[in-house]
N, C-alpha and C. Protein backbone atom coordinates (compact mmCIF):
# COMPACT_ATOMS: atom_id res chain seq x y z
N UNK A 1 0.82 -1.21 0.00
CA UNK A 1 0.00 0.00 0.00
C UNK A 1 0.85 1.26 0.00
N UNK A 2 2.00 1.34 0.64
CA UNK A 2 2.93 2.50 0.48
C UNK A 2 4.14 1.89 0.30
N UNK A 3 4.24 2.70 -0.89
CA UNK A 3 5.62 2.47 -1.93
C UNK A 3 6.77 3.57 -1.93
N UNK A 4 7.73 3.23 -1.10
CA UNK A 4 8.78 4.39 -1.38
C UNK A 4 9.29 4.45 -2.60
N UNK A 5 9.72 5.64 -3.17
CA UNK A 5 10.24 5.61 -4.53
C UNK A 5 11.37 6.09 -4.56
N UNK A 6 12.22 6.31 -5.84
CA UNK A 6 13.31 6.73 -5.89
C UNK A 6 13.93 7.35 -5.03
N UNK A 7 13.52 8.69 -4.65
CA UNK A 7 13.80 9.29 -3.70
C UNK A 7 12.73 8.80 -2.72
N UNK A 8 13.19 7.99 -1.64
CA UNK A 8 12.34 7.60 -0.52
C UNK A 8 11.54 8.31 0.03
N UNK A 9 11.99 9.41 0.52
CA UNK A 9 10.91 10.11 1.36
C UNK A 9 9.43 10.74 0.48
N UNK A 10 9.85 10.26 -0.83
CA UNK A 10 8.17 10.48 -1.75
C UNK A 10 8.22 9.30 -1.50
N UNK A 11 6.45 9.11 -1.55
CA UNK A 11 5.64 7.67 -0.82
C UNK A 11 4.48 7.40 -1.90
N UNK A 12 4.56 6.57 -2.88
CA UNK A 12 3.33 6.30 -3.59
C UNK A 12 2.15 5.86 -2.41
N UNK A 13 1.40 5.82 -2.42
CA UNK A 13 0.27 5.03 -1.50
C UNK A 13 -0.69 4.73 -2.80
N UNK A 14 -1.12 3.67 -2.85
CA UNK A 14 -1.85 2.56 -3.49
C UNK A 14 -3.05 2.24 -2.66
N UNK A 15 -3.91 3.38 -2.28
CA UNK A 15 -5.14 2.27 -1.33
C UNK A 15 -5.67 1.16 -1.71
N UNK A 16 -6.35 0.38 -0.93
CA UNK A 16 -7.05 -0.48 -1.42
C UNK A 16 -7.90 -0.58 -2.05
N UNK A 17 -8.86 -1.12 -3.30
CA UNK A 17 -10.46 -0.74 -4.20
C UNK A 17 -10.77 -1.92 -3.56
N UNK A 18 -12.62 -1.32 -2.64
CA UNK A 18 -13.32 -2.49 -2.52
C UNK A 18 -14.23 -3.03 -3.49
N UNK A 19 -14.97 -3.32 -4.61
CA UNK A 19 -15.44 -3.31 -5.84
C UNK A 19 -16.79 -4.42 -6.01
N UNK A 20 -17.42 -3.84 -6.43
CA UNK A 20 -18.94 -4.94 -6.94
C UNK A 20 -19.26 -4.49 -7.98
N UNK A 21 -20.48 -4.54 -8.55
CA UNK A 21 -21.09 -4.52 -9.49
C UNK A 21 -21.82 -3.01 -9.45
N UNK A 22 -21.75 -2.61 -8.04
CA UNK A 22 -22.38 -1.07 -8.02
C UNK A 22 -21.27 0.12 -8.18
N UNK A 23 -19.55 -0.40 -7.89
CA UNK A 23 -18.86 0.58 -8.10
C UNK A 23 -17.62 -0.25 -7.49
N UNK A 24 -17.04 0.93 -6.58
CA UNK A 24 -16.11 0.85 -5.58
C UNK A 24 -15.84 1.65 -4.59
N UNK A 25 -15.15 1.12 -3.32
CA UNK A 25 -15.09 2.03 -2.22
C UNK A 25 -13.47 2.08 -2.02
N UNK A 26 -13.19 3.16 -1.70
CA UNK A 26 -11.76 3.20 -1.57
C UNK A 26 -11.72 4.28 0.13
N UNK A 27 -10.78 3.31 1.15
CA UNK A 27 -10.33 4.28 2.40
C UNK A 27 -9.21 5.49 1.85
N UNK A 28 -9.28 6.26 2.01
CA UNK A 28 -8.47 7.91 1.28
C UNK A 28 -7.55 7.88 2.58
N UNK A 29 -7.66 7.74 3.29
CA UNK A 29 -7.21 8.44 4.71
C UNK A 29 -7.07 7.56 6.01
N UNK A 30 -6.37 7.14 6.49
CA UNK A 30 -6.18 6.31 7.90
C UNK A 30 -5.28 7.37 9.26
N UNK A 31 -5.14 7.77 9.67
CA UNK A 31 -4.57 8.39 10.17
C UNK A 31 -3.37 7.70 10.37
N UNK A 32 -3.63 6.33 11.50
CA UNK A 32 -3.00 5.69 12.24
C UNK A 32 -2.32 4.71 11.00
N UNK A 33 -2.64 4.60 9.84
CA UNK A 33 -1.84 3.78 8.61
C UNK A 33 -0.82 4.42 8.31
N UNK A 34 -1.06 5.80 7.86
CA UNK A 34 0.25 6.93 7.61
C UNK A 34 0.97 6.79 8.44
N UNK A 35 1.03 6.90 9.64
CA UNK A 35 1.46 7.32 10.79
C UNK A 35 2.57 6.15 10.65
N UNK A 36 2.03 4.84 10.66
CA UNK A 36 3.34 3.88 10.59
C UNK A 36 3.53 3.52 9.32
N UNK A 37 3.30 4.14 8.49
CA UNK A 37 4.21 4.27 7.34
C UNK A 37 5.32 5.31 7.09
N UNK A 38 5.37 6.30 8.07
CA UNK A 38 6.26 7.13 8.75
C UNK A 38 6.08 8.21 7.36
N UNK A 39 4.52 8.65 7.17
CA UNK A 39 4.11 9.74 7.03
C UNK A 39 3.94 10.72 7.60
N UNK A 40 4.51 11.83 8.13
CA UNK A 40 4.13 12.88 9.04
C UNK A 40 2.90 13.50 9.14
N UNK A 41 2.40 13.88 9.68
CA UNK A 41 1.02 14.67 10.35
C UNK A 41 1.23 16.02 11.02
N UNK A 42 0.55 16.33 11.58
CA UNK A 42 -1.09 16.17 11.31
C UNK A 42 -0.92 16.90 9.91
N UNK A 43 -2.49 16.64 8.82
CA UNK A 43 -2.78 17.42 7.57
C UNK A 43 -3.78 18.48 8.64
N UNK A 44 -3.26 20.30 7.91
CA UNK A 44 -4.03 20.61 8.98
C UNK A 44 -5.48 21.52 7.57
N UNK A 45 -4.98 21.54 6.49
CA UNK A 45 -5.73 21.87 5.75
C UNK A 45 -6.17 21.21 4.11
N UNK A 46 -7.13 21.44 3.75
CA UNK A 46 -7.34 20.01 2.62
C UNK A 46 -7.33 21.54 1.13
N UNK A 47 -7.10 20.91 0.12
CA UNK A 47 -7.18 21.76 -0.91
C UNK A 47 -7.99 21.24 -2.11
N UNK A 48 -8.77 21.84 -2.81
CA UNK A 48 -9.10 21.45 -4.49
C UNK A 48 -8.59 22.13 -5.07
N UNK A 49 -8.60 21.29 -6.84
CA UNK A 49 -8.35 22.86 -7.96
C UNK A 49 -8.90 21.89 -8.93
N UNK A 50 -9.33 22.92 -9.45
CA UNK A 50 -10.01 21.69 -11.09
C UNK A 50 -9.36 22.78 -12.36
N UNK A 51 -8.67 21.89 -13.29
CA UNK A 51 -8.44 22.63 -14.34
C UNK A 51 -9.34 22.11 -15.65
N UNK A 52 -9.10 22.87 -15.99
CA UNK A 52 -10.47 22.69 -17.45
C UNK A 52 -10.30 22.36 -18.30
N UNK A 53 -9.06 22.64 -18.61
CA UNK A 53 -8.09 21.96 -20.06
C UNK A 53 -7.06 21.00 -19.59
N UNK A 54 -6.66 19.99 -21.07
CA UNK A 54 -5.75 19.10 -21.06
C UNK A 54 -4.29 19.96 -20.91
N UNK A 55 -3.29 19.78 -20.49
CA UNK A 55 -2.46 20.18 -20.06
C UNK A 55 -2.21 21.42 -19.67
N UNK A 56 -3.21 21.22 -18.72
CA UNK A 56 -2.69 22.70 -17.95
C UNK A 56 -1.58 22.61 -17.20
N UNK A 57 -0.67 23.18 -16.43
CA UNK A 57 0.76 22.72 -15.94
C UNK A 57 0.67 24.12 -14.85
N UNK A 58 0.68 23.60 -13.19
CA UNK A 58 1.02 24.22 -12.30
C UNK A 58 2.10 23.53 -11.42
N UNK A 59 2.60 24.61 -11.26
CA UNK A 59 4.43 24.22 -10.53
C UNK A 59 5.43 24.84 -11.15
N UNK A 60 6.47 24.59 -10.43
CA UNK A 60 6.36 23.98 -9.66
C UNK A 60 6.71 24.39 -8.13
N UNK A 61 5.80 24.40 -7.19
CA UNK A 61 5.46 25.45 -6.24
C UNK A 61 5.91 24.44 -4.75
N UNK A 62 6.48 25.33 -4.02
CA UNK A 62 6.26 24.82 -2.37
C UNK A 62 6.12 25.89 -1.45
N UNK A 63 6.14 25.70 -0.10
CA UNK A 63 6.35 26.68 0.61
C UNK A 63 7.64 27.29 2.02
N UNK A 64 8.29 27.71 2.38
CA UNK A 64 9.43 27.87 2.58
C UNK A 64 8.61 27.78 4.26
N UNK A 65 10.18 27.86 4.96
CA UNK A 65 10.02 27.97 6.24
C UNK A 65 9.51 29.52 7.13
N UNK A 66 8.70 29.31 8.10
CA UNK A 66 8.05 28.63 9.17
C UNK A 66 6.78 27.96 8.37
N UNK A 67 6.13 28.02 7.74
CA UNK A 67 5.28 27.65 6.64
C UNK A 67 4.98 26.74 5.89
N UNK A 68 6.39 25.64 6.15
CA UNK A 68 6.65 24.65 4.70
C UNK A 68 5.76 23.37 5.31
N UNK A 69 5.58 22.98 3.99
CA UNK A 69 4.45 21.85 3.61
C UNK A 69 4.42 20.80 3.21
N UNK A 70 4.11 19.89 4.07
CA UNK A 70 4.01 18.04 2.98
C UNK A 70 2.41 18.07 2.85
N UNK A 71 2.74 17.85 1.46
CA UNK A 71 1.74 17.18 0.76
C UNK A 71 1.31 15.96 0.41
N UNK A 72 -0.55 15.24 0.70
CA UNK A 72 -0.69 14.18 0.18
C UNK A 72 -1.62 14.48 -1.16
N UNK A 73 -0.87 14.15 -2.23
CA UNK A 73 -1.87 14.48 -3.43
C UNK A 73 -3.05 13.48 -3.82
N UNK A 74 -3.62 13.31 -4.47
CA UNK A 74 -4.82 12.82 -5.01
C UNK A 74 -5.54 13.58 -6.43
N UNK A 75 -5.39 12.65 -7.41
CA UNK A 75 -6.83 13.11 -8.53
C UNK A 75 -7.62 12.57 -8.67
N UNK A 76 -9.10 13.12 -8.29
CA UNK A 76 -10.14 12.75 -7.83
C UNK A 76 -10.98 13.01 -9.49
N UNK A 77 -10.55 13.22 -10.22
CA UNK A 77 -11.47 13.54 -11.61
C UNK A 77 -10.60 13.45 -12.96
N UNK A 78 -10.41 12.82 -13.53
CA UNK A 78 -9.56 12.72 -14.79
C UNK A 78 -8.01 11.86 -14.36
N UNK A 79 -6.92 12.78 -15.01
CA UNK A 79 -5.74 11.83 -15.03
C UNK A 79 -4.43 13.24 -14.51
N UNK A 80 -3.62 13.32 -13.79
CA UNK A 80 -2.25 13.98 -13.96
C UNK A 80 -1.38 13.42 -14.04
N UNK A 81 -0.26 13.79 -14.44
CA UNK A 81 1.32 13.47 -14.65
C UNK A 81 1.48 14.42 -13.08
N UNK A 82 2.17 13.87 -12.17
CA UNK A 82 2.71 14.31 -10.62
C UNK A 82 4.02 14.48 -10.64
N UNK A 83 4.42 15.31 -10.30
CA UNK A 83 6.08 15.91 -10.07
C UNK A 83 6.16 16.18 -8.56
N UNK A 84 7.33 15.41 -8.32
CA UNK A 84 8.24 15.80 -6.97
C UNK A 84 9.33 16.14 -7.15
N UNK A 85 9.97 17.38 -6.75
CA UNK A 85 11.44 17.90 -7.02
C UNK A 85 12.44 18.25 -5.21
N UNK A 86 13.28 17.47 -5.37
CA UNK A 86 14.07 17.59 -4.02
C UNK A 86 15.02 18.51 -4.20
N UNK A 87 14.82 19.28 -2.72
CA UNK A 87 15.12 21.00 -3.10
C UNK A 87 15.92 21.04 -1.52
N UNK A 88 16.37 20.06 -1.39
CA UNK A 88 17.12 20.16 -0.14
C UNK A 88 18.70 20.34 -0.53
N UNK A 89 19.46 21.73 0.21
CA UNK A 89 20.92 21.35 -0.44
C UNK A 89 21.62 20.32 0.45
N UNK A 90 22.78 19.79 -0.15
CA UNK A 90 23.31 18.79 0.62
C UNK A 90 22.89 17.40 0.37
N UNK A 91 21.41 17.33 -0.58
CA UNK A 91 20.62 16.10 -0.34
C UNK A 91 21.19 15.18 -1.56
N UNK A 92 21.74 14.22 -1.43
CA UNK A 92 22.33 12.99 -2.56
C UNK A 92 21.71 13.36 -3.84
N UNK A 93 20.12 13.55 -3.76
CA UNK A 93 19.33 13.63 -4.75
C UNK A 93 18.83 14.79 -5.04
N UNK A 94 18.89 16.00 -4.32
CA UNK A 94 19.22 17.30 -4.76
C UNK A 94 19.20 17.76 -6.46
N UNK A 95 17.78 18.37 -6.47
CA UNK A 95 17.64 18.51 -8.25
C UNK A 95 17.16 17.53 -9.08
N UNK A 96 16.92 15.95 -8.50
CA UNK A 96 16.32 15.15 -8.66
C UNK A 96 14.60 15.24 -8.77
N UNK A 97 14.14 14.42 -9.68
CA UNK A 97 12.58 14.55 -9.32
C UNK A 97 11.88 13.13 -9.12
N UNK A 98 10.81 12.87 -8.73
CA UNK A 98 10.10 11.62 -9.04
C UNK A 98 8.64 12.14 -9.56
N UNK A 99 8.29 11.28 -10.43
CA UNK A 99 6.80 11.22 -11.08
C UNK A 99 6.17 10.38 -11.49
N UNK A 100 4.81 10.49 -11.16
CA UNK A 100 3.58 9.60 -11.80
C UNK A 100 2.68 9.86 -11.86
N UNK A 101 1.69 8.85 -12.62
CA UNK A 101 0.24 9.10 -12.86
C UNK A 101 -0.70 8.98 -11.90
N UNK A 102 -1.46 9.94 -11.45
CA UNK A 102 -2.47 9.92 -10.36
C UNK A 102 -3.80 10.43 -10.99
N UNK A 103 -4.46 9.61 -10.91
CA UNK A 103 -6.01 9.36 -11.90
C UNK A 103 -7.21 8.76 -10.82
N UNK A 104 -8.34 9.56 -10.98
CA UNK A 104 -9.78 9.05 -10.31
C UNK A 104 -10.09 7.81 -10.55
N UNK A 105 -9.19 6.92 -11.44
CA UNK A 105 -9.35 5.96 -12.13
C UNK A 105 -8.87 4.98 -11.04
N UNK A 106 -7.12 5.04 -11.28
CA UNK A 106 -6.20 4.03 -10.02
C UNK A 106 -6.58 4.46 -8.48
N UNK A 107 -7.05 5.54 -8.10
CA UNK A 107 -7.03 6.21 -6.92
C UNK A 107 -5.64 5.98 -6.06
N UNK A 108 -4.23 6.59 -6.78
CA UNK A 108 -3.10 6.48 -6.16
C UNK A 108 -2.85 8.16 -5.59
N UNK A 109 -2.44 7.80 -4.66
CA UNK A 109 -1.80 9.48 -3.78
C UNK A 109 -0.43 9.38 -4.03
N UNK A 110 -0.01 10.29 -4.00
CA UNK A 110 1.42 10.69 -3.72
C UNK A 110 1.71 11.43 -2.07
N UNK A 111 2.45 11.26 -1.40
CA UNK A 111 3.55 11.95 -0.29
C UNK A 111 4.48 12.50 -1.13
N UNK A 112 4.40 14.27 -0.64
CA UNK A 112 5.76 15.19 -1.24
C UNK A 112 5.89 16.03 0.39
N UNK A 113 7.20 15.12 0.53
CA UNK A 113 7.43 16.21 1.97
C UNK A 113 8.05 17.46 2.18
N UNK A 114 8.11 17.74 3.08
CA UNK A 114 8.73 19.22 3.27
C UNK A 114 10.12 19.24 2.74
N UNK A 115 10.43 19.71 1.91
CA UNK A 115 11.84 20.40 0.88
C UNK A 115 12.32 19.88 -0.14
N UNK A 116 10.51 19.53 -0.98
CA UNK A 116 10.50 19.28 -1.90
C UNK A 116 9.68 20.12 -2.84
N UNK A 117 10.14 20.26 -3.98
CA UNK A 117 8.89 21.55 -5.04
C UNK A 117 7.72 20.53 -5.30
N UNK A 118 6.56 21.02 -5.74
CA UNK A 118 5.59 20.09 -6.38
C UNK A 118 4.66 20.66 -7.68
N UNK A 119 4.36 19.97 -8.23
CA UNK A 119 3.99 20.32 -10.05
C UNK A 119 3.42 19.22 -10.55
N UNK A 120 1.93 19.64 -11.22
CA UNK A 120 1.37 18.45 -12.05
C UNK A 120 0.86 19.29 -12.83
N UNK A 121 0.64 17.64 -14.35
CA UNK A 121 0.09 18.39 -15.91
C UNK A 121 -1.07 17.61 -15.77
N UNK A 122 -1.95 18.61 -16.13
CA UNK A 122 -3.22 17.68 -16.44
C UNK A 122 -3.42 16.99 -17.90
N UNK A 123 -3.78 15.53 -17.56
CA UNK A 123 -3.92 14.24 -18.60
C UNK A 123 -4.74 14.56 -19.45
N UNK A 124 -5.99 15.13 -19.05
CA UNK A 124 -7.66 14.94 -19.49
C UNK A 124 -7.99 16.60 -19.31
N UNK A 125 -9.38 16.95 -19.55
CA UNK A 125 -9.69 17.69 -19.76
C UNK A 125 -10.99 17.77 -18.41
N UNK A 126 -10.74 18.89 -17.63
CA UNK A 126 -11.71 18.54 -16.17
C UNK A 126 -11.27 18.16 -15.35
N UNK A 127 -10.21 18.16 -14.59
CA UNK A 127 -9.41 17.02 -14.19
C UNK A 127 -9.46 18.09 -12.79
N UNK A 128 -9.69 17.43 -11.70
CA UNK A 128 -9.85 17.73 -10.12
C UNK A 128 -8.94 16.93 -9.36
N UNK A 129 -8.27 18.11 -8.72
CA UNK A 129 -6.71 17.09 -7.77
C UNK A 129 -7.59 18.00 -6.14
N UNK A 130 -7.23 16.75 -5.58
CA UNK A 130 -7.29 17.16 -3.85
C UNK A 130 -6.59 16.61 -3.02
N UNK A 131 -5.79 17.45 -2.24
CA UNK A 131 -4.41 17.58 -1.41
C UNK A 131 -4.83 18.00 -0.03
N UNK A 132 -4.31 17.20 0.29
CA UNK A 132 -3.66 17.57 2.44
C UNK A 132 -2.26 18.11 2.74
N UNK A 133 -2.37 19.24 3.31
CA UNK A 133 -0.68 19.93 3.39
C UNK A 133 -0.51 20.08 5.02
N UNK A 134 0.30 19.95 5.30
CA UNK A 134 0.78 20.13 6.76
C UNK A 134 0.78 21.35 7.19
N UNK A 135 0.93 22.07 6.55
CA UNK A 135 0.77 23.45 7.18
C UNK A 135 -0.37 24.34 6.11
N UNK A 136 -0.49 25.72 7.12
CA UNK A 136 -1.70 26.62 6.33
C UNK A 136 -1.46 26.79 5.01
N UNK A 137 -1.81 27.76 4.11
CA UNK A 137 -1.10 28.11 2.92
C UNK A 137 -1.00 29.95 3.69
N UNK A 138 0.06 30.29 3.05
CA UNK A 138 0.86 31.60 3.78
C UNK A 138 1.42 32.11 2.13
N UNK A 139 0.65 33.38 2.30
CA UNK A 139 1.35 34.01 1.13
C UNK A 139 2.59 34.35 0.84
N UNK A 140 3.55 35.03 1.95
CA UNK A 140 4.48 35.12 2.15
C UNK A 140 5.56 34.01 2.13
N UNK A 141 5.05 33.07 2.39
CA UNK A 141 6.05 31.93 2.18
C UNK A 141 5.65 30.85 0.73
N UNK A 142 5.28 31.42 0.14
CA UNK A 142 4.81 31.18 -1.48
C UNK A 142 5.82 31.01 -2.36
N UNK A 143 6.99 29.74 -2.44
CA UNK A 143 7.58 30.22 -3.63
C UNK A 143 7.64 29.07 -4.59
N UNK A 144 8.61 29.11 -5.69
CA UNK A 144 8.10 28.16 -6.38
C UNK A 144 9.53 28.62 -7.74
N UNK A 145 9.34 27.11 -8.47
CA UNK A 145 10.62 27.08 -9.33
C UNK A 145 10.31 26.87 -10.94
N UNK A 146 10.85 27.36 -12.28
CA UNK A 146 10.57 27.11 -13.54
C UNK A 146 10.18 25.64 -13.68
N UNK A 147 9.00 25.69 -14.44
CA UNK A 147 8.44 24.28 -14.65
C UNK A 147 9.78 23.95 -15.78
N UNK A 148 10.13 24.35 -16.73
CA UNK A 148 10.86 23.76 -17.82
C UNK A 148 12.70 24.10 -17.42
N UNK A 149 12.98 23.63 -15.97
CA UNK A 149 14.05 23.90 -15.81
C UNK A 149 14.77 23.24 -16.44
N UNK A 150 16.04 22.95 -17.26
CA UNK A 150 16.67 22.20 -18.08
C UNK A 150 17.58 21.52 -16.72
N UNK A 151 17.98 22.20 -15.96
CA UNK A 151 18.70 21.10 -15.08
C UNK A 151 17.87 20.23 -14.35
N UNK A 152 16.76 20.32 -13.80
CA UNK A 152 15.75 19.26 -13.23
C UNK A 152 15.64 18.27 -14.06
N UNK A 153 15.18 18.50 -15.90
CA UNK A 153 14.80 17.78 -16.79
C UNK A 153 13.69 16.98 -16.24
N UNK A 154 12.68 17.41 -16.12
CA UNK A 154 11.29 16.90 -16.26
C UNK A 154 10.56 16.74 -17.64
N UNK A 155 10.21 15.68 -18.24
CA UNK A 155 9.95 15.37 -19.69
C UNK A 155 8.42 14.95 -19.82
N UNK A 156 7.83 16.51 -19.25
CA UNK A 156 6.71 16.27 -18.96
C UNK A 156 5.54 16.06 -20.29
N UNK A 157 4.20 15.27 -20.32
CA UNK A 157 3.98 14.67 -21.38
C UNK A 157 3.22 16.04 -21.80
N UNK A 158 3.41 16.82 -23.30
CA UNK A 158 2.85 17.67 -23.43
C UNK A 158 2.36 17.18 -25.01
N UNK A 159 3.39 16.37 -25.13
CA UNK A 159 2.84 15.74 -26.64
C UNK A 159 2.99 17.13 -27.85
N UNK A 160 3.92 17.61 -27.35
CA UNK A 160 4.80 18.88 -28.49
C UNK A 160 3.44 20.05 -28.08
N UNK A 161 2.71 20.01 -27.39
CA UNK A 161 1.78 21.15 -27.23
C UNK A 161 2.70 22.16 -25.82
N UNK A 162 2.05 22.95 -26.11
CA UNK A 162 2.83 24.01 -25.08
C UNK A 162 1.86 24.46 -23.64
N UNK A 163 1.93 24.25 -22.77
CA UNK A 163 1.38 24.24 -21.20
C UNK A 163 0.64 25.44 -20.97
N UNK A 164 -0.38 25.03 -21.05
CA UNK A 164 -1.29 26.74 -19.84
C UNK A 164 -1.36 26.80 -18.45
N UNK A 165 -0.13 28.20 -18.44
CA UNK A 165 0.54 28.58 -16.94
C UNK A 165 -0.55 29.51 -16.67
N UNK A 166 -0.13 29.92 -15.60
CA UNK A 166 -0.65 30.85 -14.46
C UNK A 166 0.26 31.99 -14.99
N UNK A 167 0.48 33.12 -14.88
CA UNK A 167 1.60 34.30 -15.19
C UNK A 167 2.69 34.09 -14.23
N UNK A 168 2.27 33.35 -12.74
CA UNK A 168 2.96 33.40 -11.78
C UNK A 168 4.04 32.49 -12.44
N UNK A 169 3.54 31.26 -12.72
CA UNK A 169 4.72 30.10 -12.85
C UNK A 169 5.25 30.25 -14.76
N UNK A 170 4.63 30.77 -15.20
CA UNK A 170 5.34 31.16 -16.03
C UNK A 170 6.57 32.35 -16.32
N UNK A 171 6.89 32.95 -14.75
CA UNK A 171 8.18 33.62 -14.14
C UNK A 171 8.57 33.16 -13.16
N UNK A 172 8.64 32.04 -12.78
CA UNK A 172 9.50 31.53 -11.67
C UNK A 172 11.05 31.09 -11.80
N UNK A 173 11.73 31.23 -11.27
CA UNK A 173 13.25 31.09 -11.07
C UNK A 173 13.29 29.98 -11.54
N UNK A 174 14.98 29.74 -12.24
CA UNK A 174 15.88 28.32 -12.00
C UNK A 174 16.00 27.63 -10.93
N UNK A 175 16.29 26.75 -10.58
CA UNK A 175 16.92 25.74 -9.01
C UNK A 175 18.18 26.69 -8.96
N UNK A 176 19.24 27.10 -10.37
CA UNK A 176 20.32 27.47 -9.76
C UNK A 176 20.63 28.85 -8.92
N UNK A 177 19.35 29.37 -9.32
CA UNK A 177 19.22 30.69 -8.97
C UNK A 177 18.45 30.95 -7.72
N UNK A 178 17.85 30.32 -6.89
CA UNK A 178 16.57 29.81 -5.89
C UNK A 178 18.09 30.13 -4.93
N UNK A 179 17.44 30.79 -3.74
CA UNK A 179 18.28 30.89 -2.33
C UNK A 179 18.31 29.43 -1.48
N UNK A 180 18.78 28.73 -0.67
CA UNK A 180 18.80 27.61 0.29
C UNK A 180 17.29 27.91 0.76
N UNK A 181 16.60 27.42 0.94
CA UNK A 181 15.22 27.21 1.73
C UNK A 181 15.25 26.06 2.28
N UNK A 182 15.73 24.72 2.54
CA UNK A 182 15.85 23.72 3.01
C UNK A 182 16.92 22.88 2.80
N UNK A 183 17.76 22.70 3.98
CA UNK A 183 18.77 21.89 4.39
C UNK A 183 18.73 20.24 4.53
N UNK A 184 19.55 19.52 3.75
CA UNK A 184 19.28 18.30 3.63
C UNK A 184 19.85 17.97 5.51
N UNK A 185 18.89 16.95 6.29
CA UNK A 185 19.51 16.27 7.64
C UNK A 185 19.56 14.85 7.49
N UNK A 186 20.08 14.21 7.07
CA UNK A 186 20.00 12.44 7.35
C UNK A 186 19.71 12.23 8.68
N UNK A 187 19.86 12.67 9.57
CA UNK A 187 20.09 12.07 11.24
C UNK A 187 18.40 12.42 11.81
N UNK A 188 18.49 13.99 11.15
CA UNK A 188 17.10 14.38 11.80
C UNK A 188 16.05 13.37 11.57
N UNK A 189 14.79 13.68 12.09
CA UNK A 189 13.38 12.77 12.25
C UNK A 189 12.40 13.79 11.13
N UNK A 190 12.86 14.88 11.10
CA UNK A 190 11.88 15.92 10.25
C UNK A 190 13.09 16.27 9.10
N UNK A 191 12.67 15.40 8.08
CA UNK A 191 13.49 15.65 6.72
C UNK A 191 13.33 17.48 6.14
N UNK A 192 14.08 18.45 5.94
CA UNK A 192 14.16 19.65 5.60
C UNK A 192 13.28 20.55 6.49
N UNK A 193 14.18 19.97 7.82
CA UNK A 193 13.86 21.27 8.59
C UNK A 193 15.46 21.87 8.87
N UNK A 194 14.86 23.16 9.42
CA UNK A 194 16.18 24.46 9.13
C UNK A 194 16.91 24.33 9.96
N UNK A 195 18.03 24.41 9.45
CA UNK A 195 19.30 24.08 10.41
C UNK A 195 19.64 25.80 11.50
């Protein structure tokens, strides 16, 4: 049910489908399952966004310290391509990303923890993502990195079409240009907290 990936501290979660002939039921949420899957808590706020068109592309965004945020993603309506970018300096995998498909279909979540960027393209057309973040959302601690960074190399599926940004993320910085916002700790218990 939870799958560490490349970079470990992203966590596929795979719930279970209960299934008949009338549908299916799927548990979204256990508290006490995360918890020993050594997901951090508490989620203290839940989010939607529905985009309307096929590849719309937001990201790739996090939020900095006192403020910063793990995310559990979910697409609850259509299909996304999911981006995780590790934005910790010091971190082995530093500039690294992991990605996958998260669809109303598979009902798979993603875990993106704190001092990591996050960014998805929408598959389909209508497509509704809903997220749990650990902390509030804080304007001030709002920042966020070029979706088409050439050093990240994200080969996101656009199928030669070109992405409908926000104005915001269509001016967001390089990684090389981004100040330290999160310190890689191996030892610590809270991955990219501030040294």
């Amino acid at each position: 049910m939870f799958y560490p990936q490349s970079i470990p501290e992203v966590v596929l979660v795979k719930p279970k489908q209960f299934g008949d002939a009338r549908g299916y039921f799927i548990e979204t949420y256990r508290q006490s399952a995360y918890d020993a899957a050594g997901i951090p808590g508490p989620f203290v706020q839940d989010n939607y966004s529905l985009s309307r068109e096929i590849y719309v592309l937001r990201g790739l965004h996090f939020q900095a310290h006192p403020s910063a945020q793990g995310k559990l993603v979910r697409c609850t309506q259509g299909a996304i391509f999911d981006v995780a970018v590790d934005i910790r300096r010091g971190s082995p995998t530093y500039g690294q990303h992991v990605s996958t498909t998260l669809s109303a279909e598979n009902g798979w979540q993603l875990f993106i923890p704190v001092g990591f960027a996050h960014g998805f393209c929408t598959l389909a057309p209508d497509c509704a993502v809903d997220y749990k973040v650990t902390s509030y959302y804080d304007p001030a601690s709002d920042k966020g990195i070029a979706w088409d960074d050439p050093d990240i190399g994200i080969d996101w599926p656009l199928k030669g079409h070109r992405p409908v940004l926000s104005d915001k993320d269509a001016e967001q910085p390089q990684l090389r240009d981004l100040q330290s916002y999160f310190d890689y700790l191996p030892d610590s218990t809270k991955p990219g907290a501030p040294t």
